[in-house]
C-alpha atoms as a PDB file:
ATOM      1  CA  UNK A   1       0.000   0.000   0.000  1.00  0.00           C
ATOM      2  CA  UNK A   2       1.452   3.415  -0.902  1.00  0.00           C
ATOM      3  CA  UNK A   3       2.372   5.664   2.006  1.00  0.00           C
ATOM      4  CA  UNK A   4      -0.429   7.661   2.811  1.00  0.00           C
ATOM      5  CA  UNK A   5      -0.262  11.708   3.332  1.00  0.00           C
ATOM      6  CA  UNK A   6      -1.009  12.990   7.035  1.00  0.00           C
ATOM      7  CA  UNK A   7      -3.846  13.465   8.105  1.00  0.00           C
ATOM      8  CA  UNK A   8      -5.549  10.989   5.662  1.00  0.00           C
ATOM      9  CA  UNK A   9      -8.782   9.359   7.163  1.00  0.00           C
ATOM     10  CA  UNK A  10      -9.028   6.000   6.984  1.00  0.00           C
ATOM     11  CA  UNK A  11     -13.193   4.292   7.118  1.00  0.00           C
ATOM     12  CA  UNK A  12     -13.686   2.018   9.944  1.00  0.00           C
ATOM     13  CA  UNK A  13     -14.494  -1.386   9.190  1.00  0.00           C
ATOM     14  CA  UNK A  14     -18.628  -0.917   9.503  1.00  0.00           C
ATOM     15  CA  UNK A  15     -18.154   1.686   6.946  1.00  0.00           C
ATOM     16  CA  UNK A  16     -15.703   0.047   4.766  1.00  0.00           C
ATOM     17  CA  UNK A  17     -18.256  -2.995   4.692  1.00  0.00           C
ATOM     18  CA  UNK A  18     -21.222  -0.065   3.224  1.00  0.00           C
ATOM     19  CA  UNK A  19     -19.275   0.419   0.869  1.00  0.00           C
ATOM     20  CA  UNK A  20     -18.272  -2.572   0.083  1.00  0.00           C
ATOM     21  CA  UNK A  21     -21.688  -3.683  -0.467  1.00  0.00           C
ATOM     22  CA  UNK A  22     -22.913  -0.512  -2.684  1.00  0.00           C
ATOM     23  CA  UNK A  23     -19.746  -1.704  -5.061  1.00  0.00           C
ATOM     24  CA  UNK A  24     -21.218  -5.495  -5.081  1.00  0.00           C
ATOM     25  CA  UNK A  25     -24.664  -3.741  -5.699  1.00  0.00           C
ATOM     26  CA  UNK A  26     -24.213  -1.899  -8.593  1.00  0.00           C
ATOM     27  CA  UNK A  27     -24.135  -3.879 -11.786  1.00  0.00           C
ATOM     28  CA  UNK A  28     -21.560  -1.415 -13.242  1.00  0.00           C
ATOM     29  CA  UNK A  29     -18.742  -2.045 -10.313  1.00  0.00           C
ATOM     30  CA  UNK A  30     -16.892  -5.111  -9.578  1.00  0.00           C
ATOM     31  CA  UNK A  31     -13.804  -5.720  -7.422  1.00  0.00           C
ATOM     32  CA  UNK A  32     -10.959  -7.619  -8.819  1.00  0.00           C
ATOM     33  CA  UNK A  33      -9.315 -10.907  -7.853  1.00  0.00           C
ATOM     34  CA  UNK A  34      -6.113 -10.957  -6.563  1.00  0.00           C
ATOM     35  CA  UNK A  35      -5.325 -12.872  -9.879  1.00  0.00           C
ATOM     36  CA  UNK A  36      -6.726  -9.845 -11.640  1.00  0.00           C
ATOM     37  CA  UNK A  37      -4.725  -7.635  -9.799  1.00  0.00           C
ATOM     38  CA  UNK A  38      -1.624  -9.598 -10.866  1.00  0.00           C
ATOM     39  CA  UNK A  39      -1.821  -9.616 -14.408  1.00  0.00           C
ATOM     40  CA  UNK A  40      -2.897  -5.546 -14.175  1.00  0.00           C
ATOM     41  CA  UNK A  41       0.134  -4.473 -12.270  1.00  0.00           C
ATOM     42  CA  UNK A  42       2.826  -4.328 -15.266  1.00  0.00           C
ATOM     43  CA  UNK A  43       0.685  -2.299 -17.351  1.00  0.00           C
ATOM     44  CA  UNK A  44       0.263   0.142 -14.033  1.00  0.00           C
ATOM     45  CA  UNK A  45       3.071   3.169 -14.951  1.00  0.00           C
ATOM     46  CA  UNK A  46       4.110   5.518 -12.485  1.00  0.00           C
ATOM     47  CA  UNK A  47       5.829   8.399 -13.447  1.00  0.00           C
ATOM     48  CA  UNK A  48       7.666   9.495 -16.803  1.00  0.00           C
ATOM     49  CA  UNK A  49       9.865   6.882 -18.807  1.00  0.00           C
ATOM     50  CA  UNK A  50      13.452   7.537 -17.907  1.00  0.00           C
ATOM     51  CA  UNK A  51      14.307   9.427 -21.239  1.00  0.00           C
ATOM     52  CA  UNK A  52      17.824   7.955 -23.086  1.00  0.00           C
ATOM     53  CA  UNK A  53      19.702  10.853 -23.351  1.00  0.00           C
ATOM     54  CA  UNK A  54      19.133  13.414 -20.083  1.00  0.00           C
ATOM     55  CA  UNK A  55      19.994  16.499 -19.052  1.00  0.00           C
ATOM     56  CA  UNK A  56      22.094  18.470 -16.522  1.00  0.00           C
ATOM     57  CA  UNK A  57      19.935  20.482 -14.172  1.00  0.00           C
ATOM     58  CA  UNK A  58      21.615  23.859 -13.632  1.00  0.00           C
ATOM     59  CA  UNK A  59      20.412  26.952 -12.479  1.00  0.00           C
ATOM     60  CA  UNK A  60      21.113  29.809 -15.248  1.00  0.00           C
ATOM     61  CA  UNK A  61      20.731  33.859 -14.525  1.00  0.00           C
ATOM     62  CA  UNK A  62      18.719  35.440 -17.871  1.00  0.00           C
ATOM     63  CA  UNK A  63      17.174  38.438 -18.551  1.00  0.00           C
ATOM     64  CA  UNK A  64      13.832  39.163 -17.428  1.00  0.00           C
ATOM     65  CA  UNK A  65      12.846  39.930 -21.090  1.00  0.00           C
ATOM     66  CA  UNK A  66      14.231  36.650 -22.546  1.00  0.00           C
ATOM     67  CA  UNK A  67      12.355  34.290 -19.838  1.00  0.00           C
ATOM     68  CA  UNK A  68       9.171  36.080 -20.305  1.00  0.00           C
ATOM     69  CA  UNK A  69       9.297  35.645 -24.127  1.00  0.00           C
ATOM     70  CA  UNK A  70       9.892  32.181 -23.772  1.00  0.00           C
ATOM     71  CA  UNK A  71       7.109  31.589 -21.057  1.00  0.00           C
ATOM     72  CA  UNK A  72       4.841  32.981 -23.400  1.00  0.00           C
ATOM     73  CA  UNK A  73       5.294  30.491 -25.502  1.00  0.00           C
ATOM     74  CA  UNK A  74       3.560  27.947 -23.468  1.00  0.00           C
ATOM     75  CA  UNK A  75       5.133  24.495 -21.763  1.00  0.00           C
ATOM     76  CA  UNK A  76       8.506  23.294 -22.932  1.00  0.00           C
ATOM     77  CA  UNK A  77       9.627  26.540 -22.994  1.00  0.00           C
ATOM     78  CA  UNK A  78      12.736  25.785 -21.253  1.00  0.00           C
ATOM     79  CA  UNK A  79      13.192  22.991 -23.796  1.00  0.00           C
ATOM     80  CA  UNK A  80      12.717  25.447 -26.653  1.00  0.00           C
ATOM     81  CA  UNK A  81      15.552  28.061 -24.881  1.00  0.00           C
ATOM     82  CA  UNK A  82      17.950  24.466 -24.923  1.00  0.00           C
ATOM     83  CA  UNK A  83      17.261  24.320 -28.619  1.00  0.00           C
ATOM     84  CA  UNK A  84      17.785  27.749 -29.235  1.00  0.00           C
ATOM     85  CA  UNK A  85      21.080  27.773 -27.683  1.00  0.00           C
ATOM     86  CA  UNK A  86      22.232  24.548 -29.577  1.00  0.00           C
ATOM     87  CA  UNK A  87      21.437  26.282 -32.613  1.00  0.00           C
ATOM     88  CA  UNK A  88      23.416  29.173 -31.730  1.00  0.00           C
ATOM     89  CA  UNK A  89      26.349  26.724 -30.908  1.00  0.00           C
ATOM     90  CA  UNK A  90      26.032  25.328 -34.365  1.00  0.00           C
ATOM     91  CA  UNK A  91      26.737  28.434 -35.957  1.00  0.00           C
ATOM     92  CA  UNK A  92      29.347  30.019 -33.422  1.00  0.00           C
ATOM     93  CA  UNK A  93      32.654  28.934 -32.354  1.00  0.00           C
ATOM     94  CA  UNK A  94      32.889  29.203 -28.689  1.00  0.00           C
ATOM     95  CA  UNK A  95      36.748  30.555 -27.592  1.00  0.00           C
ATOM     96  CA  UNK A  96      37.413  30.144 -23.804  1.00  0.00           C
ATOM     97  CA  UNK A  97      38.380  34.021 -22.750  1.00  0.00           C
ATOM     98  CA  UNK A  98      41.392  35.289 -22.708  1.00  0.00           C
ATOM     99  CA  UNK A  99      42.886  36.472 -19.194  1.00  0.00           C
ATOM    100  CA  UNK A 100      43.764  40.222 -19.027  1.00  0.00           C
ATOM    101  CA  UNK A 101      47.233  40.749 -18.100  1.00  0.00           C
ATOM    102  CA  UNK A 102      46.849  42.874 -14.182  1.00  0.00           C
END
């Protein structure tokens, strides 16, 4: 059983056996067999498929202007600013700065 949050409110066992019986009264409702249960479980997902290539969480600084543009643009607008910047790298060479001389 998964863990449950605080404060959660389990029934008591008179009123877990109501509602047991309103399930095995309606027509439309059924409980399943433990058997049932077992051949369910691997299709049961949780979460998002561990993508093949991932990526580095960082935390970036950009202007105020740039992240509201991109926002605007709906969800996976961080994932749009990551392609934007690859395509920038495809068409710049990227020279580590020179240190000035004190």
């Amino acid at each position: 059983m998964p863990k449950l949050k605080p404060g959660t409110i389990m029934p008591t066992p008179e009123e877990d056996s109501r509602i047991q019986s309103g399930i095995d009264s309606d027509p439309d409702a059924y409980s399943l067999s433990d058997e049932e249960w077992e051949r369910v479980k691997p299709l049961v997902r949780i979460g998002r498929p561990k993508a093949e290539i991932t990526k580095e969480r960082i935390t970036i600084r950009l202007s105020h202007d740039v992240v509201t543009q991109f926002r605007a643009t709906g969800n996976g607008w961080q994932t749009r600013i990551d392609a934007a910047l690859k395509e920038w790298l495809g068409s710049h060479s990227l020279e580590k700065p020179t240190e000035k001389a004190a």
